[in-house]
Protein backbone atom coordinates (compact mmCIF):
# COMPACT_ATOMS: atom_id res chain seq x y z
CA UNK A 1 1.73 -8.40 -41.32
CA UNK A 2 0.70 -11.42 -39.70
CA UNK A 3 -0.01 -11.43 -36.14
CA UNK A 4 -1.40 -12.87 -32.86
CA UNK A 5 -3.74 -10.66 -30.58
CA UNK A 6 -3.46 -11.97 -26.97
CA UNK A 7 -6.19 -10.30 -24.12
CA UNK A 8 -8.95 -11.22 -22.12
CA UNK A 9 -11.11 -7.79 -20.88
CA UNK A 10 -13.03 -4.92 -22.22
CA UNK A 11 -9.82 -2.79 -22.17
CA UNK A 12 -8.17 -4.45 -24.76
CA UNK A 13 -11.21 -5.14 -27.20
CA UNK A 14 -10.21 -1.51 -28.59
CA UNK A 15 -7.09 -2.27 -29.54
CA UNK A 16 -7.92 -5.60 -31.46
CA UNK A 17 -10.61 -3.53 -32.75
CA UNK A 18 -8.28 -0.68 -34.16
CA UNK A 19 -5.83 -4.12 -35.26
CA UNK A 20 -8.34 -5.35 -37.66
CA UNK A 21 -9.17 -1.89 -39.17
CA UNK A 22 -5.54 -1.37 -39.80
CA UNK A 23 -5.92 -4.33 -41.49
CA UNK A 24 -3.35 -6.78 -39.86
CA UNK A 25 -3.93 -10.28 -40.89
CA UNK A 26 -4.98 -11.37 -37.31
CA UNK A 27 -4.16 -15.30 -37.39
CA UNK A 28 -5.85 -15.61 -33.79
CA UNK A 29 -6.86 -14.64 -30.90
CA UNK A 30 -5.56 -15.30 -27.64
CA UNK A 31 -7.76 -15.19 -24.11
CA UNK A 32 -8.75 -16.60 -21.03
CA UNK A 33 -11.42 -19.59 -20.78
CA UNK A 34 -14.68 -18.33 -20.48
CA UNK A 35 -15.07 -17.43 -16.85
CA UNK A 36 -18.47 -17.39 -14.24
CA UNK A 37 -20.12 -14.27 -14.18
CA UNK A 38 -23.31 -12.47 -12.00
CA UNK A 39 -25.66 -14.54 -9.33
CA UNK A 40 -26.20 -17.37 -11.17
CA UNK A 41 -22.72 -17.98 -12.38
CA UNK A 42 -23.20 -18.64 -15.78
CA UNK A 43 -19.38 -19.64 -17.61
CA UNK A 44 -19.54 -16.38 -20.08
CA UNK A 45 -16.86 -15.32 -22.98
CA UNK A 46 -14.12 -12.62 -22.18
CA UNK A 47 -14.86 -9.39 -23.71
CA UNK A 48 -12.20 -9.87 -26.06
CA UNK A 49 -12.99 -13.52 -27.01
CA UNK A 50 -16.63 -11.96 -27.70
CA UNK A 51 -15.72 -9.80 -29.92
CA UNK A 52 -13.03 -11.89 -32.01
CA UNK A 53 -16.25 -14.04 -32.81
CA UNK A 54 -17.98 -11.24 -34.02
CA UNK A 55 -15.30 -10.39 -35.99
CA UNK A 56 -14.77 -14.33 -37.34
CA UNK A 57 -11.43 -14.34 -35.53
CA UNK A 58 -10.15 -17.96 -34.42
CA UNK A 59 -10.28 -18.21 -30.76
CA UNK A 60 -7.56 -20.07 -28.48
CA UNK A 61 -8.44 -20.12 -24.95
CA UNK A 62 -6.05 -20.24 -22.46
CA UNK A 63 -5.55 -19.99 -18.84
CA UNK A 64 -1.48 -19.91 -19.17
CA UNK A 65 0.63 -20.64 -22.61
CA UNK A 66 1.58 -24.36 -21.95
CA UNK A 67 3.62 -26.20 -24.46
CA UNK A 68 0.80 -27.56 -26.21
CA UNK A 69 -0.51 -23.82 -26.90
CA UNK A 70 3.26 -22.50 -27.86
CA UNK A 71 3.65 -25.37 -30.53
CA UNK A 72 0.01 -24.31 -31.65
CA UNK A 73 1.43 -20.94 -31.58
CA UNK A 74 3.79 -22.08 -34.06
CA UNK A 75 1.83 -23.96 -36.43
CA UNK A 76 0.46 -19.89 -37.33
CA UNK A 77 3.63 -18.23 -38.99
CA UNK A 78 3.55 -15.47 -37.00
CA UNK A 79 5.18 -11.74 -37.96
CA UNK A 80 4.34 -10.64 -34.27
CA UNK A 81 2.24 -11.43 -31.29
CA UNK A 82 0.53 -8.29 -29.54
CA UNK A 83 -0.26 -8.25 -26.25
CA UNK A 84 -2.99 -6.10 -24.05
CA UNK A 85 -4.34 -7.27 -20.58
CA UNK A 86 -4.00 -10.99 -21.34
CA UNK A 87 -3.64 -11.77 -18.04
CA UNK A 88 -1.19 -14.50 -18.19
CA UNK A 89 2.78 -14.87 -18.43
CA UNK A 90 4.11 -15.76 -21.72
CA UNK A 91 7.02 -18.20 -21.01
CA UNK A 92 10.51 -17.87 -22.92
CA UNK A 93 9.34 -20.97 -25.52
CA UNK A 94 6.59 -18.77 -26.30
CA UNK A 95 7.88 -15.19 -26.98
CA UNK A 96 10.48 -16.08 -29.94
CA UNK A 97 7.67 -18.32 -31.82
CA UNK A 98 6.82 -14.90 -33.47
CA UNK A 99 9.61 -13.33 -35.91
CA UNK A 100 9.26 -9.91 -34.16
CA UNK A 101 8.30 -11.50 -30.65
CA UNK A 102 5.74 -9.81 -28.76
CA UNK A 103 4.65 -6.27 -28.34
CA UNK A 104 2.88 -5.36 -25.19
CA UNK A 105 0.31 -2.50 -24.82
CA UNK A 106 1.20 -1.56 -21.18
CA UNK A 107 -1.09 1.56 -19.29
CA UNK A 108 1.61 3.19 -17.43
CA UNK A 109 5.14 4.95 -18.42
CA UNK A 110 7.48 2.51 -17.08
CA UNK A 111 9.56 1.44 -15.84
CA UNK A 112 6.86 3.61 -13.73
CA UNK A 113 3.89 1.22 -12.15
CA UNK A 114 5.41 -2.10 -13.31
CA UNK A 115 2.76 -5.27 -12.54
CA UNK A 116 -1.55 -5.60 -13.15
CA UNK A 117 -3.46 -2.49 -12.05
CA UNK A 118 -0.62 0.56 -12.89
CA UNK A 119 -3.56 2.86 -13.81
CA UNK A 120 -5.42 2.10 -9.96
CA UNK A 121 -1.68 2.56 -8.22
CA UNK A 122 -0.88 5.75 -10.13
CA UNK A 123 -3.91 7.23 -8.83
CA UNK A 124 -3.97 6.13 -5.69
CA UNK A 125 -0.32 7.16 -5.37
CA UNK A 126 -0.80 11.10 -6.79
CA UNK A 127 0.72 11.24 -9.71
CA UNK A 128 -0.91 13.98 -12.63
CA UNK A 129 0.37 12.22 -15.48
CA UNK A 130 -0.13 8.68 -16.57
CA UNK A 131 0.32 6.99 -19.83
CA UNK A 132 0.77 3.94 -22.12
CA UNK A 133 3.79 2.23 -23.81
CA UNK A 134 4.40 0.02 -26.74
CA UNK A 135 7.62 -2.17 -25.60
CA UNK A 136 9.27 -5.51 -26.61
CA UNK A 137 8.10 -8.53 -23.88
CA UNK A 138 10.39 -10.23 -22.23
CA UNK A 139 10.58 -12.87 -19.45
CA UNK A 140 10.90 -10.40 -16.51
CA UNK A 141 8.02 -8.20 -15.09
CA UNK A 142 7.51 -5.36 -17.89
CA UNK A 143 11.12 -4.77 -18.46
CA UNK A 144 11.70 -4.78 -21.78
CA UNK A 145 12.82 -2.13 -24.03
CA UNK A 146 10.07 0.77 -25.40
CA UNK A 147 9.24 1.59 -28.74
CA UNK A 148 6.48 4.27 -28.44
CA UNK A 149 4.53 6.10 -25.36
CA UNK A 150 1.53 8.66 -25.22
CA UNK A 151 0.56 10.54 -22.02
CA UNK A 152 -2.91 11.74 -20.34
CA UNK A 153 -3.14 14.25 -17.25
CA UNK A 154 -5.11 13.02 -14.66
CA UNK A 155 -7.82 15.27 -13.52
CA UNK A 156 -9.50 15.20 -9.89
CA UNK A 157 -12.53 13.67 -11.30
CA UNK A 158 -10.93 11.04 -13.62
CA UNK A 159 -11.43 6.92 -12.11
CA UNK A 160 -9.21 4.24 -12.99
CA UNK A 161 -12.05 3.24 -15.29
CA UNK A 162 -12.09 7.02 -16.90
CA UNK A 163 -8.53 6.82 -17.38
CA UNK A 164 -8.30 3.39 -18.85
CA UNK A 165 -11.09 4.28 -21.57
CA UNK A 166 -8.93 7.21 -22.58
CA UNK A 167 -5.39 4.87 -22.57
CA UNK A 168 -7.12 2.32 -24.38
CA UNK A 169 -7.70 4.81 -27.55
CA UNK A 170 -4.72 6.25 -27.41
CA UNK A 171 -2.67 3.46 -26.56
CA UNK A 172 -4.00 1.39 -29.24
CA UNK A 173 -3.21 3.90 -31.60
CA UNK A 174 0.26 3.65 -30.22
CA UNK A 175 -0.15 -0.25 -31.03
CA UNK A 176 -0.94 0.11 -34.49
CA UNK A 177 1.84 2.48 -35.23
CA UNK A 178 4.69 0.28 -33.26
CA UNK A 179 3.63 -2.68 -35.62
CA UNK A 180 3.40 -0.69 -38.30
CA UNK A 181 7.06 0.24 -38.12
CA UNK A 182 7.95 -3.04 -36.85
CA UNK A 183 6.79 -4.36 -40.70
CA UNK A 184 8.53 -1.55 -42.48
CA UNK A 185 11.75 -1.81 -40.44
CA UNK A 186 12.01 1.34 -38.75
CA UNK A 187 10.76 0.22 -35.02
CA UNK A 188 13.45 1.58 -32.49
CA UNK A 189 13.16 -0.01 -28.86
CA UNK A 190 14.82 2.01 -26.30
CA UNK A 191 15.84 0.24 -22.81
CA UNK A 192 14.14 1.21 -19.67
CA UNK A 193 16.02 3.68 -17.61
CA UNK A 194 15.91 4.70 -13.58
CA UNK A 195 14.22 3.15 -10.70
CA UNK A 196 10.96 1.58 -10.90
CA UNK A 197 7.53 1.04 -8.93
CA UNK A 198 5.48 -2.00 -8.48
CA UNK A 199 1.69 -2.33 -9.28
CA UNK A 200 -0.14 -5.35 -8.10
CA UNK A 201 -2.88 -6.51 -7.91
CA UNK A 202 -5.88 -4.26 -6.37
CA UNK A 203 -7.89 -6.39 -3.82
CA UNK A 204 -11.13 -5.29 -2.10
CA UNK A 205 -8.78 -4.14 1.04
CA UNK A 206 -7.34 -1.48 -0.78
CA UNK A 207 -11.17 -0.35 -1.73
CA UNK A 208 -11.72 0.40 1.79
CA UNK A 209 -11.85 4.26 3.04
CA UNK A 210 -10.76 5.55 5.83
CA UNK A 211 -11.81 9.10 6.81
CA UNK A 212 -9.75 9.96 9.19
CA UNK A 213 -6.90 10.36 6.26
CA UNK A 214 -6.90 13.38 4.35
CA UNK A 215 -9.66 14.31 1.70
CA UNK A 216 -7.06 14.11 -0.76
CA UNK A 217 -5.60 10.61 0.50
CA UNK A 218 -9.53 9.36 0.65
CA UNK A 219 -9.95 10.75 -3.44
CA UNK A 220 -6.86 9.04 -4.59
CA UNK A 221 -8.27 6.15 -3.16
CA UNK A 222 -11.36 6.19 -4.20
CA UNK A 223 -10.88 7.06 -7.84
CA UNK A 224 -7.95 4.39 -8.01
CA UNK A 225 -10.15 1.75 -7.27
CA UNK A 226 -13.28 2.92 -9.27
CA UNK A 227 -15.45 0.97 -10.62
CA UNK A 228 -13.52 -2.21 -9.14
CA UNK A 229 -13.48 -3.35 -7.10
CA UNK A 230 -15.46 0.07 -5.74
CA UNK A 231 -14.36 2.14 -2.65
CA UNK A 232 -16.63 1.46 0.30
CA UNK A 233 -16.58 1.96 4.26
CA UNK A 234 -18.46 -0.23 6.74
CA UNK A 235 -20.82 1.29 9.32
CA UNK A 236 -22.31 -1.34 11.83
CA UNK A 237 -21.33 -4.14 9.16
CA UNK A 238 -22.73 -3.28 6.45
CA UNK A 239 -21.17 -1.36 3.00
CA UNK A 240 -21.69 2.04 1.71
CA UNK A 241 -19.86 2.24 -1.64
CA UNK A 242 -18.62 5.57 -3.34
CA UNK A 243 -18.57 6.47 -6.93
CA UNK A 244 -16.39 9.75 -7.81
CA UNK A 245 -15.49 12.45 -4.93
CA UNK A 246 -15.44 16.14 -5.24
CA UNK A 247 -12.81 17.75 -2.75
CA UNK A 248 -15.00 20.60 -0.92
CA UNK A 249 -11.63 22.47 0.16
CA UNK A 250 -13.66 25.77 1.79
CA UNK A 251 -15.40 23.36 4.39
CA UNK A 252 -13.71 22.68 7.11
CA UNK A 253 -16.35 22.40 9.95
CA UNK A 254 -16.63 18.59 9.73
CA UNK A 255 -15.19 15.85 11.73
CA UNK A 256 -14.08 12.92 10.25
CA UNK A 257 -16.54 10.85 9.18
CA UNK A 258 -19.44 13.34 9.91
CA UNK A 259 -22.29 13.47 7.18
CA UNK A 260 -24.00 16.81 6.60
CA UNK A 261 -26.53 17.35 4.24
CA UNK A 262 -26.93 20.56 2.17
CA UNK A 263 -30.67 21.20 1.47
CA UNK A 264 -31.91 22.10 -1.81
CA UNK A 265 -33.26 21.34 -5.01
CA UNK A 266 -30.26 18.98 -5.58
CA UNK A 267 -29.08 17.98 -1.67
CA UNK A 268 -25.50 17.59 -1.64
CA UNK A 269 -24.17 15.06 0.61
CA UNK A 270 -20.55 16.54 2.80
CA UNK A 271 -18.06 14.07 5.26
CA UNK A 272 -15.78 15.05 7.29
CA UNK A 273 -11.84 13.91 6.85
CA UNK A 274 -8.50 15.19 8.16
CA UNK A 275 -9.00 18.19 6.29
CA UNK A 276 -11.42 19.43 4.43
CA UNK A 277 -14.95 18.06 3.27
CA UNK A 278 -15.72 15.63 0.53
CA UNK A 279 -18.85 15.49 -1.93
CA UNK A 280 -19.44 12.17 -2.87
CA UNK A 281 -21.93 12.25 -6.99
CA UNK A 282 -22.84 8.87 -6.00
CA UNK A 283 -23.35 6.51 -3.02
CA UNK A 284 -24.77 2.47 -2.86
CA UNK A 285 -26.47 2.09 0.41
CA UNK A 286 -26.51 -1.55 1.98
CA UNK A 287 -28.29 -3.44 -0.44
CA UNK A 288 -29.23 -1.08 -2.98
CA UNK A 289 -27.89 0.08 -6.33
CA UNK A 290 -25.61 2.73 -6.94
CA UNK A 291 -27.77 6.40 -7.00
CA UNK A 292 -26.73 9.85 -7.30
CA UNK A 293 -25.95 11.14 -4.13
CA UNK A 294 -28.97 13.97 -4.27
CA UNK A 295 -31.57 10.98 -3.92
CA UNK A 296 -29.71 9.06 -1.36
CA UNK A 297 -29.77 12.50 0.67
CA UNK A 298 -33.28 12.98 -0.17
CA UNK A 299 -33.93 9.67 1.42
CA UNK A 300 -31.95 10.89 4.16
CA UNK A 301 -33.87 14.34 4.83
CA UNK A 302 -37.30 12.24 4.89
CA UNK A 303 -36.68 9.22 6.94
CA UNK A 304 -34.82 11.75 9.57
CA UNK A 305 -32.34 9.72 10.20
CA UNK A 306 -28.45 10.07 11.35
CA UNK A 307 -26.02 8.59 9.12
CA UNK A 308 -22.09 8.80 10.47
CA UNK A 309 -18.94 6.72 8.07
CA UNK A 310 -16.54 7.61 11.18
């Protein structure tokens, strides 16, 4: 079979990976320009455009699919185009160039968390099951039919990042299959059914904490937007960013925003919310880079100082 691969970030570098050990003829690869990254800006490969040239891959790079890319798109023969994170519409000229159109690796069970961060949003939003899907692209926002979903439980520890490590092993397993059937014939779509959520884009405002919300609330938050854009608070205008918290449910004694410190070999670091106590693993003071929590506190317990995030 004979097929595109369209994507631009580390997410979907596992399933062109798993693509070219199934051994799919990959024609090309589809992805973003190369973009500025770090300090100094320096114009740097996608993840995924990286690794097609490691795997001797033709590269097309492309900010949108204009009519000079679909005809190029044409001049490949194409069985079917596959899709992960590509971060780009594909207008209508484009999707019939291939003869089986285009398959998109979505990481959410739609018509659940339709849009460009439905891992972040199903976190945030509570829910203990996310999940990936296999289904046919078409013009509107992730509504065309599925062929093929697999599920993960969401655990009170698990990121956004955690979760979309996990989805982008099984998914792409779920990718390889859908195109496998696709070649033999025996791919069955199935339309979406019942309502549907959105799932924009996350922006650094929804990183923000509040702790006068409940611990839970603040967790959901937190994990949904971990590692980006990173949850953080502002005290006297400067940023303290959060990795993963632990909900301390038995500790009540806090207000919100209050920082105690538990002394011991390994301090542990407890704020106050609307309920119950939270145990941040990590913290990134003002300036600094991320730590475990323990040292931060240490620094804490010798400098004698008060630190508040109310």
């Amino acid at each position: 079979m004979r097929i595109l691969f369209a994507g631009t970030p580390q997410v979907a570098v596992t399933s062109l990976n798993y693509l070219h050990e199934a051994g799919f003829e990959i024609a090309a690869v589809l992805t973003r320009p190369d973009a500025p990254l770090g300090r100094k800006r320096v114009l740097t490969p996608s993840p995924v455009a990286a690794r097609a040239e490691e795997l001797g891959l033709p590269i097309i790079k492309a900010a949108k699919i204009t009519d000079e890319t679909t005809a190029q798109l044409a001049q490949l023969n194409l069985d079917a185009a596959a899709i992960v994170a590509y971060g780009g519409l594909v207008p209508e000229a484009a999707l019939s160039v291939p003869t089986h159109g285009w398959i998109n690796l979505h990481f959410s069970l739609l018509p659940d968390w339709r849009g460009a961060a439905p891992v972040q949003h199903s976190i945030i939003n509570g829910d203990d099951i996310t999940g990936a899907v296999t289904f046919q692209l078409e013009t509107g926002l992730d509504t065309g039919p599925v062929f093929g979903q697999v599920t993960e439980r969401i655990g009170e520890l698990d990121t956004a990042g955690i979760m979309l490590d996990r989805l982008s092993e099984s998914g792409s397993t779920l990718l390889v299959q859908t195109l496998q059937a696709l070649d033999s014939g025996q791919a069955v779509a199935i339309a979406q059914a019942g309502s549907h959520t959105y799932a924009p884009k996350i922006t650094d405002v929804d990183a923000e904490l509040d702790f006068t919300r409940t611990a839970t609330e603040i967790r959901r938050r937190a994990h949904g937007t971990t590692p980006f854009p990173g949850a953080w608070v502002k005290v006297d205008d400067k940023r303290f960013k959060f990795g993963p918290l632990r909900e301390r449910r038995e500790i009540t004694d806090l207000d919100a925003g209050e920082v105690r410190i538990e002394p011991g070999k390994q301090p542990k670091v407890l704020i106050g919310t609307a309920t119950w106590a939270l145990e941040p693993t990590q913290i990134q003071p003002p300036g600094k880079k991320m730590m475990n929590a323990s040292d931060w506190a240490r620094g804490v317990l010798t400098q004698g100082t008060k630190v508040s995030f109310a």
